[in-house]
Structure formats: C-alpha cells, structure tokens
C-alpha atoms as a PDB file:
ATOM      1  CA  UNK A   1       4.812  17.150  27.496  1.00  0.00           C
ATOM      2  CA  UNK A   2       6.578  17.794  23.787  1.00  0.00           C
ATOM      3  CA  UNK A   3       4.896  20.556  22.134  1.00  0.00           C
ATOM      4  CA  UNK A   4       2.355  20.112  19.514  1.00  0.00           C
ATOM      5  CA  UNK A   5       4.199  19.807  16.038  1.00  0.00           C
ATOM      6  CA  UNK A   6       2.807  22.219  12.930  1.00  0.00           C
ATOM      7  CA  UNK A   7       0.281  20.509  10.612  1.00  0.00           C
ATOM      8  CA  UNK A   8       3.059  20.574   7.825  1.00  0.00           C
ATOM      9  CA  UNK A   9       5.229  18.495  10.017  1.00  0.00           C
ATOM     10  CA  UNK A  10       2.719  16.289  10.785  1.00  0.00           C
ATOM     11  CA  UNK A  11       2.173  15.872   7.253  1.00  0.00           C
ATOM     12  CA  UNK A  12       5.525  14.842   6.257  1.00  0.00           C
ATOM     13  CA  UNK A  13       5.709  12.560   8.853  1.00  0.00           C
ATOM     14  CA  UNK A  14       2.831  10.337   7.511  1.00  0.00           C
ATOM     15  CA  UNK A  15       4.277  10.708   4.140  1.00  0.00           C
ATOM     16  CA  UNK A  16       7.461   9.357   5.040  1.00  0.00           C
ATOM     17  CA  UNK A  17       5.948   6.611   7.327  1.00  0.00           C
ATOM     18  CA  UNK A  18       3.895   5.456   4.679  1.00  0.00           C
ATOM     19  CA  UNK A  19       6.628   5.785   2.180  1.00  0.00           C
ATOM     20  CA  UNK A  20       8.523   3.667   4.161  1.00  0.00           C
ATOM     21  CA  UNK A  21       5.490   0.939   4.011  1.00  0.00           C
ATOM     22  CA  UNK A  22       5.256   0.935   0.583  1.00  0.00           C
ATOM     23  CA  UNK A  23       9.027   0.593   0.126  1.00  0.00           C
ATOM     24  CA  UNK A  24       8.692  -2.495   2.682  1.00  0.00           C
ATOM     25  CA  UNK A  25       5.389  -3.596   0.915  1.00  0.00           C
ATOM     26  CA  UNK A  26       7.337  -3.616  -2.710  1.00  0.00           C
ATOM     27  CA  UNK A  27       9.949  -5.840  -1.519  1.00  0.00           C
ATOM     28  CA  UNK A  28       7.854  -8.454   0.227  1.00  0.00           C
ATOM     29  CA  UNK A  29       6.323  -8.327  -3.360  1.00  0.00           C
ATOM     30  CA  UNK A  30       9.291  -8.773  -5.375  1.00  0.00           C
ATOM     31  CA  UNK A  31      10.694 -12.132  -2.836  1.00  0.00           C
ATOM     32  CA  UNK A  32       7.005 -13.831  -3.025  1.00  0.00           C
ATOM     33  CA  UNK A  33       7.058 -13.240  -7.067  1.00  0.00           C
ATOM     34  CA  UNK A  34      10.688 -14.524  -7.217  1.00  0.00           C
ATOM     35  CA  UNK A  35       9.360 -17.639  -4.757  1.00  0.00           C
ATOM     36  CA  UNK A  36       6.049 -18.165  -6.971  1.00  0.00           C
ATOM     37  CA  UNK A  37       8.107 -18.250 -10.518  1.00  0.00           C
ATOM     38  CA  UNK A  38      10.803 -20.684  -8.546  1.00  0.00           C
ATOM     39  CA  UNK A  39       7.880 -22.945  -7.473  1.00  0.00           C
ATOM     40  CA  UNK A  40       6.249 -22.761 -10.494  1.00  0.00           C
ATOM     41  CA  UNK A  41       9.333 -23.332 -12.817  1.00  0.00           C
ATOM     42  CA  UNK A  42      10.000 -26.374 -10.395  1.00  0.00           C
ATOM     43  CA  UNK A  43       6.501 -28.075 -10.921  1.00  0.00           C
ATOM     44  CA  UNK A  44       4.767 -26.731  -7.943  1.00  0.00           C
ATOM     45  CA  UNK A  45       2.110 -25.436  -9.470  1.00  0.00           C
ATOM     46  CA  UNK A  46      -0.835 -25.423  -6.922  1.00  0.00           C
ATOM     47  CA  UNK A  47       1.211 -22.289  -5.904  1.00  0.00           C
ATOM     48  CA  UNK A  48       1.210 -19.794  -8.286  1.00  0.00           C
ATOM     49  CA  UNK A  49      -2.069 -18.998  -8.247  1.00  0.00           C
ATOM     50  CA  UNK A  50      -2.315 -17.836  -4.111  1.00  0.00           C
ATOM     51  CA  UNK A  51       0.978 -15.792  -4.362  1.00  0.00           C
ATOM     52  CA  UNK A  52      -0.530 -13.687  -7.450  1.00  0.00           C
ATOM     53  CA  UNK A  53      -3.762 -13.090  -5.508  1.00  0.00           C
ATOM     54  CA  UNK A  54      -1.608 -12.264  -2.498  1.00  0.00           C
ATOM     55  CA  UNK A  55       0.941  -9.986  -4.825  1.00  0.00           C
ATOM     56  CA  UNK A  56      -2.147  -8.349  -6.240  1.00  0.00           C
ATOM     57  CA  UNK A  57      -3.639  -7.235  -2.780  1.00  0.00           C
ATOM     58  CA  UNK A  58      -0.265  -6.101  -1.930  1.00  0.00           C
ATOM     59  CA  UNK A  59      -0.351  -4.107  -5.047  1.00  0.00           C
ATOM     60  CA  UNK A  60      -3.643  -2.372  -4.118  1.00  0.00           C
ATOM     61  CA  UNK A  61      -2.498  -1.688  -0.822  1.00  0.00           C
ATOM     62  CA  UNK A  62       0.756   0.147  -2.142  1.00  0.00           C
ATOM     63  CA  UNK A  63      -1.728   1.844  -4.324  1.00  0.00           C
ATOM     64  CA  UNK A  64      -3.892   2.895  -1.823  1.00  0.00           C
ATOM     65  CA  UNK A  65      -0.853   4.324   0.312  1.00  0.00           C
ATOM     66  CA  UNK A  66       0.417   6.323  -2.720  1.00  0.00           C
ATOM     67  CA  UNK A  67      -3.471   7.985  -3.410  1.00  0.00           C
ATOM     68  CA  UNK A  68      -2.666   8.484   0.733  1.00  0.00           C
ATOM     69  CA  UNK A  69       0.936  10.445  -0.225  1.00  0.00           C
ATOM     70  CA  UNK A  70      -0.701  12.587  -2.692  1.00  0.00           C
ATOM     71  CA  UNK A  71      -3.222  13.807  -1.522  1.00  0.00           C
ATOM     72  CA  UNK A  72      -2.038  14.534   2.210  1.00  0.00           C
ATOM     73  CA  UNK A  73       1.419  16.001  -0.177  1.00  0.00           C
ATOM     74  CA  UNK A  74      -1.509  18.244  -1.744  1.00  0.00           C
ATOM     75  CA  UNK A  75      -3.158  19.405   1.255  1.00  0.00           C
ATOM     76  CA  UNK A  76       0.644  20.620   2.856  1.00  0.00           C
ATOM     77  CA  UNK A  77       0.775  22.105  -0.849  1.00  0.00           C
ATOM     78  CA  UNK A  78      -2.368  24.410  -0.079  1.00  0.00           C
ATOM     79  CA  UNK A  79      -1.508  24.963   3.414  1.00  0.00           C
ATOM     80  CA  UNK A  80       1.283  27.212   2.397  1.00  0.00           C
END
C-alpha cells in the first residue's frame, strides 16, 4: 500500500490534471471553430449554428475547471 500523499500534493495533482483538460478542451475548441468557419465559408450553413452551441459549452466547461484551479490553488495557498 503507497503511503497517503500530503494535502498540498494532492492539490497540485488536481490542478495539473485539470490543467491538462482544459488545455485538451481548448484545442478540441479551436479544430471544431476552424471546421464550423470552413463549412460555413463553403455554404454549409445548417452547421454553424450546433458547433457554436457546442464551442460555447466547451467554453463554460473550461471555465468551470479554471474557477476549480483557483480556488483549490487558494486553499494550498492557506494551507501553508
């Protein structure tokens, strides 16, 4: 059995993990805005409106994850 890690550790782990989903989150973003405005720009227009609604709950997601950052960074802040 590993032995328990400190609650800092613990703390930068999540931060890192969910850094890491935002980072993945941002560029899922950034290829299904490049594919919308390609669609779009090619006629297809009965597209562009799903891939904003999906880029915008994407966006509130990655928002969500960075209230998540700062405040668990806060709470290792007070710990020490």
């Amino acid at each position: 059995m590993q032995p328990r890690k400190p609650p800092q550790n613990q703390s930068l782990t999540a931060i890192d993990g969910a850094l890491a989903l935002i980072i993945l989150l941002l560029i899922i973003q950034m290829w299904l805005l490049s594919a919308a405005m390609e669609a779009f720009l090619a006629g297809h227009r009965e597209t562009a409106l799903p891939a904003g609604i999906v880029s915008g709950v994407i966006f509130l997601f990655c928002l969500g994850l960075y209230g998540f950052v700062r405040r668990l960074d806060a709470e290792a802040r007070r710990r020490r």
